[in-house]
PDB file of N, CA and C in Angstrom:
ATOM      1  N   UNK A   1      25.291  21.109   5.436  1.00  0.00           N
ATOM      2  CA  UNK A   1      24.259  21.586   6.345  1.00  0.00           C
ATOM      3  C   UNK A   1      24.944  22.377   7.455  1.00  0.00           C
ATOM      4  N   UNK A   2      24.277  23.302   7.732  1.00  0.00           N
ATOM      5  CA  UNK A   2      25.110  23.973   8.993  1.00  0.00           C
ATOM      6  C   UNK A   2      24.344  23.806  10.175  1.00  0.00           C
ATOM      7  N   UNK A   3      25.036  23.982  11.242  1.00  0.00           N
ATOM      8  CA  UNK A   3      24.595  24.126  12.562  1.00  0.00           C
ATOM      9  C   UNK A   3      23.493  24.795  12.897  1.00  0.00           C
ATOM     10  N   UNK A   4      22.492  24.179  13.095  1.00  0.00           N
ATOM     11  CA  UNK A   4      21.195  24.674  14.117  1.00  0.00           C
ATOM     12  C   UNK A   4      22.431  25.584  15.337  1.00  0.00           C
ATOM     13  N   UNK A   5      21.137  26.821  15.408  1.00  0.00           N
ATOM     14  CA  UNK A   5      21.806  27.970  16.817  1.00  0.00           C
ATOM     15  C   UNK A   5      21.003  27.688  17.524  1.00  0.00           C
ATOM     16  N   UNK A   6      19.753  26.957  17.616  1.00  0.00           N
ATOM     17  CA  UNK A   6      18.962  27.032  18.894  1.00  0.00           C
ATOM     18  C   UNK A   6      18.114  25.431  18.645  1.00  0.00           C
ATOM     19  N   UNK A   7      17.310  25.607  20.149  1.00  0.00           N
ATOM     20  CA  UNK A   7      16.478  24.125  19.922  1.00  0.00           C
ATOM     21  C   UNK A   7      15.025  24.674  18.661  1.00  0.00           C
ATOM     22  N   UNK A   8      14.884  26.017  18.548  1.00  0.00           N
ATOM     23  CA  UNK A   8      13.347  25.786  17.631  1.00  0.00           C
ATOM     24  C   UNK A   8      13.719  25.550  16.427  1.00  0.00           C
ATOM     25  N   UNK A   9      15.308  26.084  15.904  1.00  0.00           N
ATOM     26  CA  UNK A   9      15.954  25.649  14.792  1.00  0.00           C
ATOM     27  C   UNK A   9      15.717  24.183  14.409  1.00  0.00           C
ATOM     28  N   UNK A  10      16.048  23.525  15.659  1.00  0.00           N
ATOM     29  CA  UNK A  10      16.382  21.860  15.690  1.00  0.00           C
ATOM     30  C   UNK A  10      15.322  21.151  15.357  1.00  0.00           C
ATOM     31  N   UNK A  11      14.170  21.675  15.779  1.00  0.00           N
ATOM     32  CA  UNK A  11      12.544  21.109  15.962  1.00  0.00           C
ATOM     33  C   UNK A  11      12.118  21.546  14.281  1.00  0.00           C
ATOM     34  N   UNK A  12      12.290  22.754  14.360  1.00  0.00           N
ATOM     35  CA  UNK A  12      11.949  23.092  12.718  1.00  0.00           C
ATOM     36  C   UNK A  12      12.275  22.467  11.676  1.00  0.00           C
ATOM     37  N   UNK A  13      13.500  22.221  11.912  1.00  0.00           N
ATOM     38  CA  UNK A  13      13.893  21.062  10.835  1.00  0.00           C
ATOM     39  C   UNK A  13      13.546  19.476  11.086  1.00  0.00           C
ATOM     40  N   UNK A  14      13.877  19.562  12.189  1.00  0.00           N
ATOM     41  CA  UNK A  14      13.602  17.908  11.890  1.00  0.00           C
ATOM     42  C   UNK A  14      11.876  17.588  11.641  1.00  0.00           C
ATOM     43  N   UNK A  15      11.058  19.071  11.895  1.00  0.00           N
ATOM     44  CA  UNK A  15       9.478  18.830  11.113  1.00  0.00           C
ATOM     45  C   UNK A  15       9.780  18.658  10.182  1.00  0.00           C
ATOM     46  N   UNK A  16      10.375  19.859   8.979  1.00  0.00           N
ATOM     47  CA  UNK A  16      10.786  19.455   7.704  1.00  0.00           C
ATOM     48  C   UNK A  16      10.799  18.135   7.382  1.00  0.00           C
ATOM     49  N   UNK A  17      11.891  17.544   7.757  1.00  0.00           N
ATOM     50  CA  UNK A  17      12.494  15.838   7.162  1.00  0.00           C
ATOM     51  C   UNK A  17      11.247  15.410   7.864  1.00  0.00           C
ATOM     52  N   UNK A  18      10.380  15.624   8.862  1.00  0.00           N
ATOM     53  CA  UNK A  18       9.438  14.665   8.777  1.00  0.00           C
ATOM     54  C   UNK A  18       8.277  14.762   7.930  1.00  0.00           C
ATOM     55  N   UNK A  19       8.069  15.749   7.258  1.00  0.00           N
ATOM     56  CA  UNK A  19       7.055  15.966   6.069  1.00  0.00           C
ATOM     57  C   UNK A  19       7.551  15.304   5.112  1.00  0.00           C
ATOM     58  N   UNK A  20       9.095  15.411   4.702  1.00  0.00           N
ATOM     59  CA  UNK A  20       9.192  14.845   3.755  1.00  0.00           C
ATOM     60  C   UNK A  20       9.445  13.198   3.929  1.00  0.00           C
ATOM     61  N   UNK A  21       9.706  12.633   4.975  1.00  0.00           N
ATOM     62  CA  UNK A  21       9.309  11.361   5.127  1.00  0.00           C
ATOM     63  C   UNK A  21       8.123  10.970   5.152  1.00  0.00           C
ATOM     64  N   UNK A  22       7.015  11.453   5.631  1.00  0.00           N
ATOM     65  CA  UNK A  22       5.720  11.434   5.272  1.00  0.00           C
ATOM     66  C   UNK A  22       5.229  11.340   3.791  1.00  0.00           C
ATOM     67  N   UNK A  23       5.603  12.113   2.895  1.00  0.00           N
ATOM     68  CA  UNK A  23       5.622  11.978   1.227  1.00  0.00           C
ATOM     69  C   UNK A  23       6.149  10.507   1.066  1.00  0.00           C
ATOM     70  N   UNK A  24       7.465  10.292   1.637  1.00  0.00           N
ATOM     71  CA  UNK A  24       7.962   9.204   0.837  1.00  0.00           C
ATOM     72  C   UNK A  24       7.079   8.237   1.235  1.00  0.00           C
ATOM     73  N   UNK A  25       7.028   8.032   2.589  1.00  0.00           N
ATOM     74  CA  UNK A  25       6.388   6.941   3.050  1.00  0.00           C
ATOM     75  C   UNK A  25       4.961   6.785   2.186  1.00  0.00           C
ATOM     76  N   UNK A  26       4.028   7.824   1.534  1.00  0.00           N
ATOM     77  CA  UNK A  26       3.085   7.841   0.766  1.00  0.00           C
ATOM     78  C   UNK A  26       3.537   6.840  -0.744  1.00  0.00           C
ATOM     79  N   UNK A  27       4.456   7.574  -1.126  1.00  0.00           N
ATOM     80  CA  UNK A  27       5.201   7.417  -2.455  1.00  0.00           C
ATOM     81  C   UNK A  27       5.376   5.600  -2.151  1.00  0.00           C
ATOM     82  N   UNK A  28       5.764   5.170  -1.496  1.00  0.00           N
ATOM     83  CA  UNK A  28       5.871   3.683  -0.860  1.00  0.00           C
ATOM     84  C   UNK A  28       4.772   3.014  -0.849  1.00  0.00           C
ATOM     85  N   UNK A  29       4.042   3.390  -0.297  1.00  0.00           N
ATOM     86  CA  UNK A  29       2.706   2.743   0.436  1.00  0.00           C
ATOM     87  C   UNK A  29       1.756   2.427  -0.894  1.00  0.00           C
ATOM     88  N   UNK A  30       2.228   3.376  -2.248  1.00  0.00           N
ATOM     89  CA  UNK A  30       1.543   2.955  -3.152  1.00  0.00           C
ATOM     90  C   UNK A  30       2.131   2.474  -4.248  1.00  0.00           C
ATOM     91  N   UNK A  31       3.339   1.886  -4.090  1.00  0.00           N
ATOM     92  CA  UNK A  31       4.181   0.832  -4.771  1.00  0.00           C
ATOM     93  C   UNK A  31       3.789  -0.687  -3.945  1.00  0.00           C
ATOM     94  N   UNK A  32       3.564  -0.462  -2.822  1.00  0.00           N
ATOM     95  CA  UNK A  32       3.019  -1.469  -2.080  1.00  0.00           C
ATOM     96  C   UNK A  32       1.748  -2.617  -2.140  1.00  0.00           C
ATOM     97  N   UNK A  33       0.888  -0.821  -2.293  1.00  0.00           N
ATOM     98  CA  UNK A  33      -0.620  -1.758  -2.928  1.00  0.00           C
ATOM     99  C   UNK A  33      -0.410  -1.912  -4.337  1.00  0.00           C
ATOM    100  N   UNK A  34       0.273  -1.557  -5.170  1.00  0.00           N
ATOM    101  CA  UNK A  34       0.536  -2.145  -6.422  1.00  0.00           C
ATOM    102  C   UNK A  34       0.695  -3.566  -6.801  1.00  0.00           C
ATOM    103  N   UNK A  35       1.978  -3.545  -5.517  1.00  0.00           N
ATOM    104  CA  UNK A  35       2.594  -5.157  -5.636  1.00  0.00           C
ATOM    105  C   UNK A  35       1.372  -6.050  -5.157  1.00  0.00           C
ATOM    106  N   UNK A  36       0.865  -5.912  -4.254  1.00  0.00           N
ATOM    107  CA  UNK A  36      -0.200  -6.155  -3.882  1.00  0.00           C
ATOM    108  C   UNK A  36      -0.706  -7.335  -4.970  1.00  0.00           C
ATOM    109  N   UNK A  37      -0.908  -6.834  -5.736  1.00  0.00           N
ATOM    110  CA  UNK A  37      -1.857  -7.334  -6.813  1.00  0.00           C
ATOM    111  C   UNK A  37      -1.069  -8.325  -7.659  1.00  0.00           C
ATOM    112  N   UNK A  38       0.328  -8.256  -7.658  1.00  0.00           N
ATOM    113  CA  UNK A  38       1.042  -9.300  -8.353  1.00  0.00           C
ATOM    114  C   UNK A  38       0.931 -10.092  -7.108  1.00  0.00           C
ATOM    115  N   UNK A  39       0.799 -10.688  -6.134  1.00  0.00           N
ATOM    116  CA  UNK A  39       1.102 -11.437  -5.058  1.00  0.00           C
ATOM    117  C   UNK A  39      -0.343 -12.673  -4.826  1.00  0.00           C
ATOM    118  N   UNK A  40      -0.214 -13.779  -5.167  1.00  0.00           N
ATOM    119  CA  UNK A  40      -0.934 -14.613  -4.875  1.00  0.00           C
ATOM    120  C   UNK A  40      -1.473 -15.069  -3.095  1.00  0.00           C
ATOM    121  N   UNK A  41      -0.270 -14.909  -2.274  1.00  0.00           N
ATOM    122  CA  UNK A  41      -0.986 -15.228  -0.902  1.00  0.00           C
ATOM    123  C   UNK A  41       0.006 -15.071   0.018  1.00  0.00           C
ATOM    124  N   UNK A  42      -0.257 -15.239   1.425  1.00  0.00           N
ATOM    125  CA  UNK A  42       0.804 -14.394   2.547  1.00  0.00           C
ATOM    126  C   UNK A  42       1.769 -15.007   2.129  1.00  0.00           C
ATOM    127  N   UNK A  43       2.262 -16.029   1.698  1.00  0.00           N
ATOM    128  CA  UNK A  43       3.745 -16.172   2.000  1.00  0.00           C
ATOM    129  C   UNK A  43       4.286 -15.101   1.100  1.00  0.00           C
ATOM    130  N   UNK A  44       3.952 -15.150  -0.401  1.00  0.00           N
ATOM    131  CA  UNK A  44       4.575 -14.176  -1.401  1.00  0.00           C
ATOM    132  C   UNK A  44       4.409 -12.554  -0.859  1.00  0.00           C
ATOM    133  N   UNK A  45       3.482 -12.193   0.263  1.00  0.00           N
ATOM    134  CA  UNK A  45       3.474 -11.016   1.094  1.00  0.00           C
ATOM    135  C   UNK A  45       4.370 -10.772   1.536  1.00  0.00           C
ATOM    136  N   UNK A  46       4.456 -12.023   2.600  1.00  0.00           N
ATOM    137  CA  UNK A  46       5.377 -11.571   3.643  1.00  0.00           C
ATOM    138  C   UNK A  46       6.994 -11.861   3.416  1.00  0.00           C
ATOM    139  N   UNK A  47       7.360 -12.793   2.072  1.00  0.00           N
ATOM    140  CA  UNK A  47       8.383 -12.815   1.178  1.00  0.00           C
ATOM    141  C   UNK A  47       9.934 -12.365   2.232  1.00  0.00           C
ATOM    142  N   UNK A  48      10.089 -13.021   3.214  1.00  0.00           N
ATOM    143  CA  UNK A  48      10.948 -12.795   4.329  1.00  0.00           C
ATOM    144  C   UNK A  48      11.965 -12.940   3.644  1.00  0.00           C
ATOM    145  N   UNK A  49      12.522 -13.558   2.568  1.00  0.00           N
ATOM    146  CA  UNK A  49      14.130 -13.115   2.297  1.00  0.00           C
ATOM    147  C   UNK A  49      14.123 -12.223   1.369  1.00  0.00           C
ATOM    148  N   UNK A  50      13.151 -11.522   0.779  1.00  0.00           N
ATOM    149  CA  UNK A  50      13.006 -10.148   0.135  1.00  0.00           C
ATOM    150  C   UNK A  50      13.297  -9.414   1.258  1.00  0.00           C
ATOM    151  N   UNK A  51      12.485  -9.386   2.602  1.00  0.00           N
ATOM    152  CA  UNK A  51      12.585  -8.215   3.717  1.00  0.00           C
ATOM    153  C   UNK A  51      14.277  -8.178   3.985  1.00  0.00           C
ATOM    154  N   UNK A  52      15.167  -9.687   4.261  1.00  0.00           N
ATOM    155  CA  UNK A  52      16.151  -9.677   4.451  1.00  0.00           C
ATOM    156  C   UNK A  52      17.133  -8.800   3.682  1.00  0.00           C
ATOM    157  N   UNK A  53      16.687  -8.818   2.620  1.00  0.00           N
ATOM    158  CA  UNK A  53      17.540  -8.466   1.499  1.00  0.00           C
ATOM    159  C   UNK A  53      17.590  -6.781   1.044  1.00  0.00           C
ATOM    160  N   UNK A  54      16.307  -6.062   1.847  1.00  0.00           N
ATOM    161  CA  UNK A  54      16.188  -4.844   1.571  1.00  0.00           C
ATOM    162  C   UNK A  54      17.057  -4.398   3.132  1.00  0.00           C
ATOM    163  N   UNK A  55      16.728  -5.364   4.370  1.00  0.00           N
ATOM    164  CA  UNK A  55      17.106  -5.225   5.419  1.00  0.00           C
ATOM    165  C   UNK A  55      18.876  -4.554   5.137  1.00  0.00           C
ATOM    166  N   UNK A  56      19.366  -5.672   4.539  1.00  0.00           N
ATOM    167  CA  UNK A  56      20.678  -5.653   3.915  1.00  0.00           C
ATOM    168  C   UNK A  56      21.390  -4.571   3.271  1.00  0.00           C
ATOM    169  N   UNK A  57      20.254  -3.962   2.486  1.00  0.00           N
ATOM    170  CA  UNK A  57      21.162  -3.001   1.436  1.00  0.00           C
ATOM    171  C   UNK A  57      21.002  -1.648   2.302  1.00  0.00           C
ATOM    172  N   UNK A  58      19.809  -1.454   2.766  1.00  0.00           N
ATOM    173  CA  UNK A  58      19.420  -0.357   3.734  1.00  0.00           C
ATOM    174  C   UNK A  58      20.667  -0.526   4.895  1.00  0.00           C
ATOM    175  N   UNK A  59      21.289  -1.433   5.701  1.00  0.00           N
ATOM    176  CA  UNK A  59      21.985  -1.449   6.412  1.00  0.00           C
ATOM    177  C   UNK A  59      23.460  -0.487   5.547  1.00  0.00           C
ATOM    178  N   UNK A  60      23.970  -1.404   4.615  1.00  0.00           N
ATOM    179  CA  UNK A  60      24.450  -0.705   3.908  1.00  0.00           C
ATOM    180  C   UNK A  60      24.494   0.784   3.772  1.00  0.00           C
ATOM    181  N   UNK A  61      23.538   1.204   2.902  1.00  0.00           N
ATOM    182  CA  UNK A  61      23.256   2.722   2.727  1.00  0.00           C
ATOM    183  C   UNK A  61      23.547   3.477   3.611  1.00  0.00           C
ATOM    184  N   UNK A  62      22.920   2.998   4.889  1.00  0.00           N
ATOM    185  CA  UNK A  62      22.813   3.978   6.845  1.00  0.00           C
ATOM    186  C   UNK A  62      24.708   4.094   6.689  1.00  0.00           C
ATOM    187  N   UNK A  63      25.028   2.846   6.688  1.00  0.00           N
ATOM    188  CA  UNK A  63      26.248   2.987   6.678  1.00  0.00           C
ATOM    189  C   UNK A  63      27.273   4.259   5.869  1.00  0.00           C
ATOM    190  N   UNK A  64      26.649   4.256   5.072  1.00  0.00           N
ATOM    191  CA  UNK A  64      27.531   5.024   3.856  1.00  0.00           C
ATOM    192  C   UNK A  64      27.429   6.369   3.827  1.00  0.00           C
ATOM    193  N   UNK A  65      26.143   6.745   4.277  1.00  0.00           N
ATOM    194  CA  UNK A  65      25.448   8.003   4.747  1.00  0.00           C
ATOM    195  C   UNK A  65      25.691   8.435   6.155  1.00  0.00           C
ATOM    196  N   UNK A  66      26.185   7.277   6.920  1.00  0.00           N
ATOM    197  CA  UNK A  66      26.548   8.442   8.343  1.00  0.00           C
ATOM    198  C   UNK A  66      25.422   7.993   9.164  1.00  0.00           C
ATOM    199  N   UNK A  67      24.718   7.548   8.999  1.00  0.00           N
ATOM    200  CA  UNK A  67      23.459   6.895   9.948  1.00  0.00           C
ATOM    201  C   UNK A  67      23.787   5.273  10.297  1.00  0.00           C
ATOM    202  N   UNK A  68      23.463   5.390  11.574  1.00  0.00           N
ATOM    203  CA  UNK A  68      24.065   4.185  12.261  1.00  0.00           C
ATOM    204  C   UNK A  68      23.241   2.699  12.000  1.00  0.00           C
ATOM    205  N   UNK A  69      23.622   2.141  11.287  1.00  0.00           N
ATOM    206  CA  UNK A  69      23.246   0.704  10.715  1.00  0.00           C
ATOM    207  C   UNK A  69      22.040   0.061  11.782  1.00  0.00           C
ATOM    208  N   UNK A  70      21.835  -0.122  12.645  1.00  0.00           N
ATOM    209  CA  UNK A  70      21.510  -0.222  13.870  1.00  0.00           C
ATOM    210  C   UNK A  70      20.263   0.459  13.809  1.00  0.00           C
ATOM    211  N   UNK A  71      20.102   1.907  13.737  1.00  0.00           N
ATOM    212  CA  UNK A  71      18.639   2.400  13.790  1.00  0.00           C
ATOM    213  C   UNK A  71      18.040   2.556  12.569  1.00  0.00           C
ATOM    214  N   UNK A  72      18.730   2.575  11.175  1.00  0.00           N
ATOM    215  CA  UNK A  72      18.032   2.209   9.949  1.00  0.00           C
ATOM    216  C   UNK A  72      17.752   0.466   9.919  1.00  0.00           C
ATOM    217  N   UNK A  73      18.157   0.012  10.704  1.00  0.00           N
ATOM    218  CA  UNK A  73      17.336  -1.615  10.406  1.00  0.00           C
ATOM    219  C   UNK A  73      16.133  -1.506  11.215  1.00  0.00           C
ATOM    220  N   UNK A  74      16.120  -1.338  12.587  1.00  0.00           N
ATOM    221  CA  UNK A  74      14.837  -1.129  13.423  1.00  0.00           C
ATOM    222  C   UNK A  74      13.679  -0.148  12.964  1.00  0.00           C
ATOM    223  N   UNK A  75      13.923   0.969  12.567  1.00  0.00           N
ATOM    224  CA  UNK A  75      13.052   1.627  11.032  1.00  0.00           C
ATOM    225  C   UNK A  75      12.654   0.954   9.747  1.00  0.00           C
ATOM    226  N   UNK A  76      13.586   0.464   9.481  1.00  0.00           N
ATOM    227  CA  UNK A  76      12.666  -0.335   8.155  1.00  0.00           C
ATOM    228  C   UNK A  76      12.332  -1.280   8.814  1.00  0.00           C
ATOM    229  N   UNK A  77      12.478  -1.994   9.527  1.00  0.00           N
ATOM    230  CA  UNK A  77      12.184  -3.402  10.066  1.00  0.00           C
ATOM    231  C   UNK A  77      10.413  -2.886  10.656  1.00  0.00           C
ATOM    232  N   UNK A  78      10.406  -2.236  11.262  1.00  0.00           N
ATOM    233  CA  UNK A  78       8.926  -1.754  11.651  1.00  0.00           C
ATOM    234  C   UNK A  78       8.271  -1.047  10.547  1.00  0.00           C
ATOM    235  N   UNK A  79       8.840  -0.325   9.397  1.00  0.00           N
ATOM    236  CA  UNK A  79       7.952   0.267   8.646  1.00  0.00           C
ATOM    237  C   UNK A  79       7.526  -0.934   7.324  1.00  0.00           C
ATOM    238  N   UNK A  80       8.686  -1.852   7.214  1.00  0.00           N
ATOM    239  CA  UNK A  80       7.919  -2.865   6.514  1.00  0.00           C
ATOM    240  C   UNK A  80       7.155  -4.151   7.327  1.00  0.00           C
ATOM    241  N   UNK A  81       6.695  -4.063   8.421  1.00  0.00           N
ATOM    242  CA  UNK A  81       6.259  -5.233   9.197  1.00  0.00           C
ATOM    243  C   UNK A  81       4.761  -4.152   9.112  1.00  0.00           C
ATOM    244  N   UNK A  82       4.707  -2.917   9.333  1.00  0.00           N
ATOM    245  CA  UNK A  82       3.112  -2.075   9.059  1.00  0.00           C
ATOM    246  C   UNK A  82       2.679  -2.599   7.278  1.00  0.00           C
ATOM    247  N   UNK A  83       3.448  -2.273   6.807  1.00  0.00           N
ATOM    248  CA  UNK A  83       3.085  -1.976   5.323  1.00  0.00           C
ATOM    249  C   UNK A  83       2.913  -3.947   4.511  1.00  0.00           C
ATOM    250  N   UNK A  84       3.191  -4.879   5.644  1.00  0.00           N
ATOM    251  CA  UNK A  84       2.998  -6.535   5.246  1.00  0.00           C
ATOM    252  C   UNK A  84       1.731  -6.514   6.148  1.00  0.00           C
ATOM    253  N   UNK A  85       1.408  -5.516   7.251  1.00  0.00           N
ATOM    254  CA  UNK A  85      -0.255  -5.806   7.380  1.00  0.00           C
ATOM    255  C   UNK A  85      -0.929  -5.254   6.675  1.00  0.00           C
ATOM    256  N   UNK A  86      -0.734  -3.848   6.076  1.00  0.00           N
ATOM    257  CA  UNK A  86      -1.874  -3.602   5.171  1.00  0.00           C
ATOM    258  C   UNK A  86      -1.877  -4.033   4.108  1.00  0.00           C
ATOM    259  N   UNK A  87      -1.030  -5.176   4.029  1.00  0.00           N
ATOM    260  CA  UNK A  87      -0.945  -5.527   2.547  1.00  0.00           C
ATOM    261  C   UNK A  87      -1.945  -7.036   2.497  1.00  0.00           C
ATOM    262  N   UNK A  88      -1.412  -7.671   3.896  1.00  0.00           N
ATOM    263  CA  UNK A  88      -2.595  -8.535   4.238  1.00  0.00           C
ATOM    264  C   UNK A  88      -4.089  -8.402   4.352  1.00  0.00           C
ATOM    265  N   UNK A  89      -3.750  -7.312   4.863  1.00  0.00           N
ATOM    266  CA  UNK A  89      -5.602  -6.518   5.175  1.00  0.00           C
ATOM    267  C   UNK A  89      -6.250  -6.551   3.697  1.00  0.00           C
ATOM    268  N   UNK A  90      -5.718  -6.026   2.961  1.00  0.00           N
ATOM    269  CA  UNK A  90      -6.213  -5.487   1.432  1.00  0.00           C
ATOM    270  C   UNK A  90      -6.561  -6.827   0.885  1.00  0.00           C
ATOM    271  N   UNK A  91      -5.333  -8.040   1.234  1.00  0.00           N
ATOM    272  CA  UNK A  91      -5.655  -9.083   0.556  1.00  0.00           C
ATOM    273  C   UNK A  91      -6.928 -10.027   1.017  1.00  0.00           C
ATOM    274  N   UNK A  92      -7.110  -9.704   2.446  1.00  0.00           N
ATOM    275  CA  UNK A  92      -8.215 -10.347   3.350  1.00  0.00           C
ATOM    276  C   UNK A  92      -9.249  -9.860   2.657  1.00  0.00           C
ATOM    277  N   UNK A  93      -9.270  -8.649   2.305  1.00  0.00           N
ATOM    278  CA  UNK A  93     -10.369  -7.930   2.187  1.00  0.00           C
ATOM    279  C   UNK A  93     -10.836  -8.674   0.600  1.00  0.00           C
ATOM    280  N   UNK A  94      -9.628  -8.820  -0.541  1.00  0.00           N
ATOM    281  CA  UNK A  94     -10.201  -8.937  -1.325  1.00  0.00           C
ATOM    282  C   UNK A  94     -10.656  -9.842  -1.952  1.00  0.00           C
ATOM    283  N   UNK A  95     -10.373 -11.579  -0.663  1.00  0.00           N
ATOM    284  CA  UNK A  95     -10.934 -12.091  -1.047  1.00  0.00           C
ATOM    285  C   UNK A  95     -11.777 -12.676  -0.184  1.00  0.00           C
ATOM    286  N   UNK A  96     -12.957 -11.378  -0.272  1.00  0.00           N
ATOM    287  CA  UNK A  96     -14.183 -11.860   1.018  1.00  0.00           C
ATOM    288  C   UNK A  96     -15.156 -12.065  -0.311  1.00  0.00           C
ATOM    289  N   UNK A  97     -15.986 -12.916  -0.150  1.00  0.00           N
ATOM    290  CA  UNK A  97     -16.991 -12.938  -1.458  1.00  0.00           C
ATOM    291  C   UNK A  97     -17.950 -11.736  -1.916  1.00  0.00           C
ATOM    292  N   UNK A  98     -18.347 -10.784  -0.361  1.00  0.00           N
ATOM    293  CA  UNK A  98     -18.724 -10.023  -0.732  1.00  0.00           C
ATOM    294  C   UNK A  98     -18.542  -8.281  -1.073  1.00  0.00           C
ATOM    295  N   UNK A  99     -16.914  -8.951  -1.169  1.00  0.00           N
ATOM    296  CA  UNK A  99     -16.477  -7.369  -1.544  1.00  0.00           C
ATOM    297  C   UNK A  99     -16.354  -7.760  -3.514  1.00  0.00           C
ATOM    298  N   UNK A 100     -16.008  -6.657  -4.304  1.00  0.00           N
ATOM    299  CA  UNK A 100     -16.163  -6.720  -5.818  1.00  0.00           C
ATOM    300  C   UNK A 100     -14.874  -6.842  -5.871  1.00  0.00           C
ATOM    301  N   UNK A 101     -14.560  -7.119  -7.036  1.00  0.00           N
ATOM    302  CA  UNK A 101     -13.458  -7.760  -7.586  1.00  0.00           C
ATOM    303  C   UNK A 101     -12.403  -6.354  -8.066  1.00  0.00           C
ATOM    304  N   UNK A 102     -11.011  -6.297  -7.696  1.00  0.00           N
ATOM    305  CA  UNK A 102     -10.335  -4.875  -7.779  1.00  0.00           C
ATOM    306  C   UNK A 102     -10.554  -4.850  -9.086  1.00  0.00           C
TER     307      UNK A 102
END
């Protein structure tokens, strides 16, 4: 990658990577409600030594890539603590009597 010459350079791109984090985060969100459906009830949701364990390898990765271990845990750590409420929500939802059966 080369050097940004100015700040609209800087802004321009980092829109870029945020569109395309936006995709992924899509691409995610519907592996999510997938699992969803294999999952009997919050604990198997919220499956805290799964989170640990992605916590883990992601630490890793930041590492290996040049990104500081430190702000890839506080990123996933908040983007999977959103994505264990809507996963709760969906499950609240689906088992209200009067919603239909997925």
């Amino acid at each position: 990658m080369t050097a940004p010459t100015s700040l609209p350079e800087v802004r321009a791109r980092i829109d870029a990577i945020d569109g395309e984090i936006v995709g992924l985060l899509a691409d995610r969100q519907a592996l999510v409600r997938a699992a969803a459906a294999f999952k009997a009830d919050e604990r198997a949701v919220r499956a805290p030594g799964r989170v640990e364990e992605v916590i883990a390898r992601v630490r890793d990765r930041a590492a290996a890539a040049g990104l500081a271990p430190e702000v890839a845990e506080a990123v996933w750590r908040a983007m999977i603590g959103a994505f264990i409420e809507l996963e709760l929500a969906e499950h609240a939802a689906h088992d209200r009597p009067d919603r239909p059966e997925r």
